[in-house]
N, C-alpha and C. Protein backbone atom coordinates (compact mmCIF):
# COMPACT_ATOMS: atom_id res chain seq x y z
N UNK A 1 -5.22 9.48 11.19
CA UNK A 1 -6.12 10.34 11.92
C UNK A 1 -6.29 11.68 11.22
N UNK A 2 -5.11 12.28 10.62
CA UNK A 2 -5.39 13.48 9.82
C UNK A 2 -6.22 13.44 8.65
N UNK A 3 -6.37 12.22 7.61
CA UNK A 3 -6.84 12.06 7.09
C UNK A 3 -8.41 12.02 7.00
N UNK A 4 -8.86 11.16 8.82
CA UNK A 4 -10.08 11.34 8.33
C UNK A 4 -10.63 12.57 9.46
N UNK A 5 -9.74 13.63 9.71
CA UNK A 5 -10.33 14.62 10.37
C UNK A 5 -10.89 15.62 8.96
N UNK A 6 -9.87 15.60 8.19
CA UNK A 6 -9.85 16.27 6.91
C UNK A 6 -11.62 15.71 6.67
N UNK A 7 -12.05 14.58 6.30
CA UNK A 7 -13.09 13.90 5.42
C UNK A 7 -13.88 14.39 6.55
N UNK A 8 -14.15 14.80 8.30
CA UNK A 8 -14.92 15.01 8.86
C UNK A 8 -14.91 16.64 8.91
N UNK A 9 -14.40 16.88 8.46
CA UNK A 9 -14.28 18.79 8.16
C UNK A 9 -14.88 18.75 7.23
N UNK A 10 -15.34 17.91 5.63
CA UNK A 10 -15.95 18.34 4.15
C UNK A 10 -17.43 17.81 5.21
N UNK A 11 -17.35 16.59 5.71
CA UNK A 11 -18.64 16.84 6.34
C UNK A 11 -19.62 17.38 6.83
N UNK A 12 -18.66 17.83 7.60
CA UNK A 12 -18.89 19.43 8.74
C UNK A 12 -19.64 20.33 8.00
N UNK A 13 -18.80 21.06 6.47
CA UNK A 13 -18.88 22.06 6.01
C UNK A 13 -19.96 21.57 4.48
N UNK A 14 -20.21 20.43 4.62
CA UNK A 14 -21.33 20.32 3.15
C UNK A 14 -22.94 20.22 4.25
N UNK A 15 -23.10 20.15 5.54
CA UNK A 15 -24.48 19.66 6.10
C UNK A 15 -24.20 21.42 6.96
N UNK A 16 -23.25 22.50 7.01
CA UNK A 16 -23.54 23.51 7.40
C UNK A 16 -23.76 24.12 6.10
N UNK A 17 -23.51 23.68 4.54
CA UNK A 17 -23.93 24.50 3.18
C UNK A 17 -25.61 24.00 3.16
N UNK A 18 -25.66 22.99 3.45
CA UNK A 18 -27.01 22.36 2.81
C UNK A 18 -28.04 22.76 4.09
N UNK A 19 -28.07 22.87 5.40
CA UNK A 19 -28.89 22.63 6.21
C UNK A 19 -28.96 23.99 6.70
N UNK A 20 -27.41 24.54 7.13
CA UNK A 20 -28.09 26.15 7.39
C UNK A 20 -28.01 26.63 6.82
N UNK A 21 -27.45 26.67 5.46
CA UNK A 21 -27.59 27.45 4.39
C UNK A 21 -26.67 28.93 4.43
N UNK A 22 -25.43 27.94 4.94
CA UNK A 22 -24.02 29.27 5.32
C UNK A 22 -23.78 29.28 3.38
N UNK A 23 -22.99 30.80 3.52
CA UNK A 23 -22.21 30.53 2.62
C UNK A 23 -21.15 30.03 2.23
N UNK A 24 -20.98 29.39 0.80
CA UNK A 24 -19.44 29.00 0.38
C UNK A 24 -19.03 29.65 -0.33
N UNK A 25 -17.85 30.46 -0.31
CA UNK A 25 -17.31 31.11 -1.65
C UNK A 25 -16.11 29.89 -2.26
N UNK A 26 -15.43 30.83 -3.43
CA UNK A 26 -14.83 30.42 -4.34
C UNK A 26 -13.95 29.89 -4.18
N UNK A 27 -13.27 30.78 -3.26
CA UNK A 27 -12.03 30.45 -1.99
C UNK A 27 -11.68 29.20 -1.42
N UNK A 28 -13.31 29.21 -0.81
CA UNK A 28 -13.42 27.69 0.34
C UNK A 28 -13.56 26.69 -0.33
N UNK A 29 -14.26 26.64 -1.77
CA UNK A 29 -13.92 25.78 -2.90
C UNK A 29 -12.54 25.19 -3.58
N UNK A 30 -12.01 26.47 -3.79
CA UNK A 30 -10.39 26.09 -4.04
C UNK A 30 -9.64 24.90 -2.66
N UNK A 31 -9.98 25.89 -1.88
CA UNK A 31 -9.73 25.06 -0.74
C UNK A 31 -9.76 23.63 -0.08
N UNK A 32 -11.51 23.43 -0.49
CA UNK A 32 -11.73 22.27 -0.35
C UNK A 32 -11.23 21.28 -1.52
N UNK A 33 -10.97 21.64 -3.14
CA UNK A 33 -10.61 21.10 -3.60
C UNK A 33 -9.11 20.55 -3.43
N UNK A 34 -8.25 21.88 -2.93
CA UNK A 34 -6.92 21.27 -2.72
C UNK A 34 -6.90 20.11 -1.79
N UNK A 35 -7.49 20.14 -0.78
CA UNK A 35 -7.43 19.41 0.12
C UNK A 35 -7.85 18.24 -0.37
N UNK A 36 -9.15 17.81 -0.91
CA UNK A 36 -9.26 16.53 -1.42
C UNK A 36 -8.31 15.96 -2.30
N UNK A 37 -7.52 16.98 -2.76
CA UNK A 37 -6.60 16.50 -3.48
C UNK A 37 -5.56 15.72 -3.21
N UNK A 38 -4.96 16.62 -2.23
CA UNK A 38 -3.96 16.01 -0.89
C UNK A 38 -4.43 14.78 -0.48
N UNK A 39 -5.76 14.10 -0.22
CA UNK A 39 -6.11 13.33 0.39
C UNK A 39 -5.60 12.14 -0.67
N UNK A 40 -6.16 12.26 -1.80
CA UNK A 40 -6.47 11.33 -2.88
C UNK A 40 -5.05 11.44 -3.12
N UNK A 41 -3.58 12.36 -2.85
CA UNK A 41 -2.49 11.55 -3.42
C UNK A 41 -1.63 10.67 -2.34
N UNK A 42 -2.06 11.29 -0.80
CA UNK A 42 -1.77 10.41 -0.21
C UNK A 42 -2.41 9.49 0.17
N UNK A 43 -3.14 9.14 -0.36
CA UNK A 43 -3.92 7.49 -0.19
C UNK A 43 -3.04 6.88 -1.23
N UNK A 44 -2.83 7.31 -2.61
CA UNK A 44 -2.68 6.98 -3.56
C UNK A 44 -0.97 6.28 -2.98
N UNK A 45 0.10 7.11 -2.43
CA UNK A 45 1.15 6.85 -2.61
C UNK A 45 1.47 5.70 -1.42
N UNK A 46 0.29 5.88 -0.43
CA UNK A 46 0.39 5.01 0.42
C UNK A 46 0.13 3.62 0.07
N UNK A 47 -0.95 3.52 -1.09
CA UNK A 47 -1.40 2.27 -1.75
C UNK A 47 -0.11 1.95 -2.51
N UNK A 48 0.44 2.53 -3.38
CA UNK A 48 2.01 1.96 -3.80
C UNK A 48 2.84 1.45 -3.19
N UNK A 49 3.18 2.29 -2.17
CA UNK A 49 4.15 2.09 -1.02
C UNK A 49 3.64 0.42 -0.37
N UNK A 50 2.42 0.62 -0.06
CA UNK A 50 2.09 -0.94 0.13
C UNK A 50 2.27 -2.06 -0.77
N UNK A 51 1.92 -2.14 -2.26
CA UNK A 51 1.87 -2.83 -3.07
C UNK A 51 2.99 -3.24 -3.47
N UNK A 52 4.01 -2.09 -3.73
CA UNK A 52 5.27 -2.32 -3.48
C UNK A 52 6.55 -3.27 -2.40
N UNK A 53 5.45 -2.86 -1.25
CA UNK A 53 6.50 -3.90 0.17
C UNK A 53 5.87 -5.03 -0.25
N UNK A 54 4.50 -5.11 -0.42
CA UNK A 54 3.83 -6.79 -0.49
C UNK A 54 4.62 -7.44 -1.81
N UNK A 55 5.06 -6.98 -3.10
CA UNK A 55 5.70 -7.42 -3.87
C UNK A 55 7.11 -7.69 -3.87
N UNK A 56 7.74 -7.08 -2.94
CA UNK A 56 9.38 -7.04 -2.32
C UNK A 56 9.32 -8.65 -1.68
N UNK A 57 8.52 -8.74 -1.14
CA UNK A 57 8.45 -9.41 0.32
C UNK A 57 7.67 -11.22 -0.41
N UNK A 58 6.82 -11.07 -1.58
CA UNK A 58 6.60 -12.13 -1.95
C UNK A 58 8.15 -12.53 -3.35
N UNK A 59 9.17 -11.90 -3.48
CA UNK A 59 10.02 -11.92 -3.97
C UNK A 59 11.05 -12.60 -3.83
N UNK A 60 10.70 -11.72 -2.27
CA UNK A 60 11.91 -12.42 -1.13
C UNK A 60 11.94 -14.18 -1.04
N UNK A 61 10.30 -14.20 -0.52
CA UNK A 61 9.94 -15.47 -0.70
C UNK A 61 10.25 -16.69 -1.15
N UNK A 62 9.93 -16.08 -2.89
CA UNK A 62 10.49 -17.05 -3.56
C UNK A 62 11.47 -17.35 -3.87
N UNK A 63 12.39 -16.56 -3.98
CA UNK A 63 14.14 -16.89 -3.80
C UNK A 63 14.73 -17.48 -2.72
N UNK A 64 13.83 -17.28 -1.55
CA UNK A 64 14.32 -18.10 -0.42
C UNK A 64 13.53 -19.44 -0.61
N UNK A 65 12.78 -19.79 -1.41
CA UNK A 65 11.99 -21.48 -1.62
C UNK A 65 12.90 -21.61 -2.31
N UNK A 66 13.36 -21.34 -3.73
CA UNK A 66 14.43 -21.57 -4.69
C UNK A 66 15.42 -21.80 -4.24
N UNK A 67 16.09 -21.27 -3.30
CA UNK A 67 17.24 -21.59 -2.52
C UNK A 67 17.14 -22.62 -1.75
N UNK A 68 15.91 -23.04 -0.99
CA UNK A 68 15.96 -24.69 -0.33
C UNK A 68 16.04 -25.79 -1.52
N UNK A 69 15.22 -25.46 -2.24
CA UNK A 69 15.06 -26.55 -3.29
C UNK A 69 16.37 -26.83 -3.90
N UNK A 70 16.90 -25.88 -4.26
CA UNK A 70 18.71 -25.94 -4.56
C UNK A 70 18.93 -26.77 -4.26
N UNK A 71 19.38 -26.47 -2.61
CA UNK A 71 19.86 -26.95 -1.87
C UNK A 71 19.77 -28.79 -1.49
N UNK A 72 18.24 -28.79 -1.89
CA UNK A 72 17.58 -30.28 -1.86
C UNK A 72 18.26 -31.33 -3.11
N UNK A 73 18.33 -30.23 -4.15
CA UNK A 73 18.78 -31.30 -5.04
C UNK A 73 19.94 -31.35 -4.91
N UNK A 74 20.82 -30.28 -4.32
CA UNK A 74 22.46 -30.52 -4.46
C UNK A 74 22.39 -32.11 -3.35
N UNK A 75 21.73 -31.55 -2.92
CA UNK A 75 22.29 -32.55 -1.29
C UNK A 75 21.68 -34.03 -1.79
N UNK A 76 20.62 -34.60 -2.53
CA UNK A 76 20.24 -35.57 -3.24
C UNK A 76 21.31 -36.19 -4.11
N UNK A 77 21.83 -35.13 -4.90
CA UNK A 77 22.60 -35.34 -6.02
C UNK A 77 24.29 -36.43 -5.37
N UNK A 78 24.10 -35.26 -4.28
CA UNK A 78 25.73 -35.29 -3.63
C UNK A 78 25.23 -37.19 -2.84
N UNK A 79 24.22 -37.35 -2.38
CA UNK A 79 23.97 -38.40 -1.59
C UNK A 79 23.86 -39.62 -2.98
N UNK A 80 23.38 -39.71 -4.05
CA UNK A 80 23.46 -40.55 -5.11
C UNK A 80 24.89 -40.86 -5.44
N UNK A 81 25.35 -39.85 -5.40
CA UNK A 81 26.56 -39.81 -6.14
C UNK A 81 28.11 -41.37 -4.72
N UNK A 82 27.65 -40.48 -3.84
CA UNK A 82 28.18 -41.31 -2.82
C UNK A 82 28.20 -43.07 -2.47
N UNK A 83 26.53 -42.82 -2.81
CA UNK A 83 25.68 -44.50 -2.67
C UNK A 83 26.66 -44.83 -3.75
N UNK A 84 26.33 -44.46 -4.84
CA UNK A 84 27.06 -45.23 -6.12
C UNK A 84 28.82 -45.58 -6.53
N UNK A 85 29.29 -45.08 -5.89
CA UNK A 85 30.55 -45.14 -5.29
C UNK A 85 31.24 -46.46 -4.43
N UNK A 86 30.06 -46.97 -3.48
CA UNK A 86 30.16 -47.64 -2.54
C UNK A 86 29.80 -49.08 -2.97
């Protein structure tokens, strides 16, 4: 929600530069630039932070398939081994 109050404030303040023809100084420039800035690194770290859990988590995954399959052949192996015995 902060995020896109921020993007509805550059709104706000580019259709009160263009339409009533307020002023902008240098200031409100700096300003607005920091702020987009802020925006663009927390999108940015939030997109990692995601990409990151989705890659944890398909990791997880596969070590837990690897681990049944193990398991499949031990238990195959162990059941051959028995038959042949008998």
């Amino acid at each position: 929600m902060n995020v896109a109050g921020v993007v509805k404030d550059w709104l706000l303040i580019a259709f009160s530069w263009s339409v009533i023809k307020d002023t902008v100084t240098p200031l409100n420039l700096f300003g607005y630039a920091l702020a987009f800035l802020g925006v663009a690194y927390y999108n940015h770290s939030k997109l990692q932070a995601l990409k990151a859990k989705e890659t944890q988590k398909k990791a997880a995954q596969a070590d837990e398939e690897a681990g049944k399959l193990l398991e499949e052949r031990e238990g195959d192996g162990m059941g051959k081994k028995s038959e042949s015995q008998d």
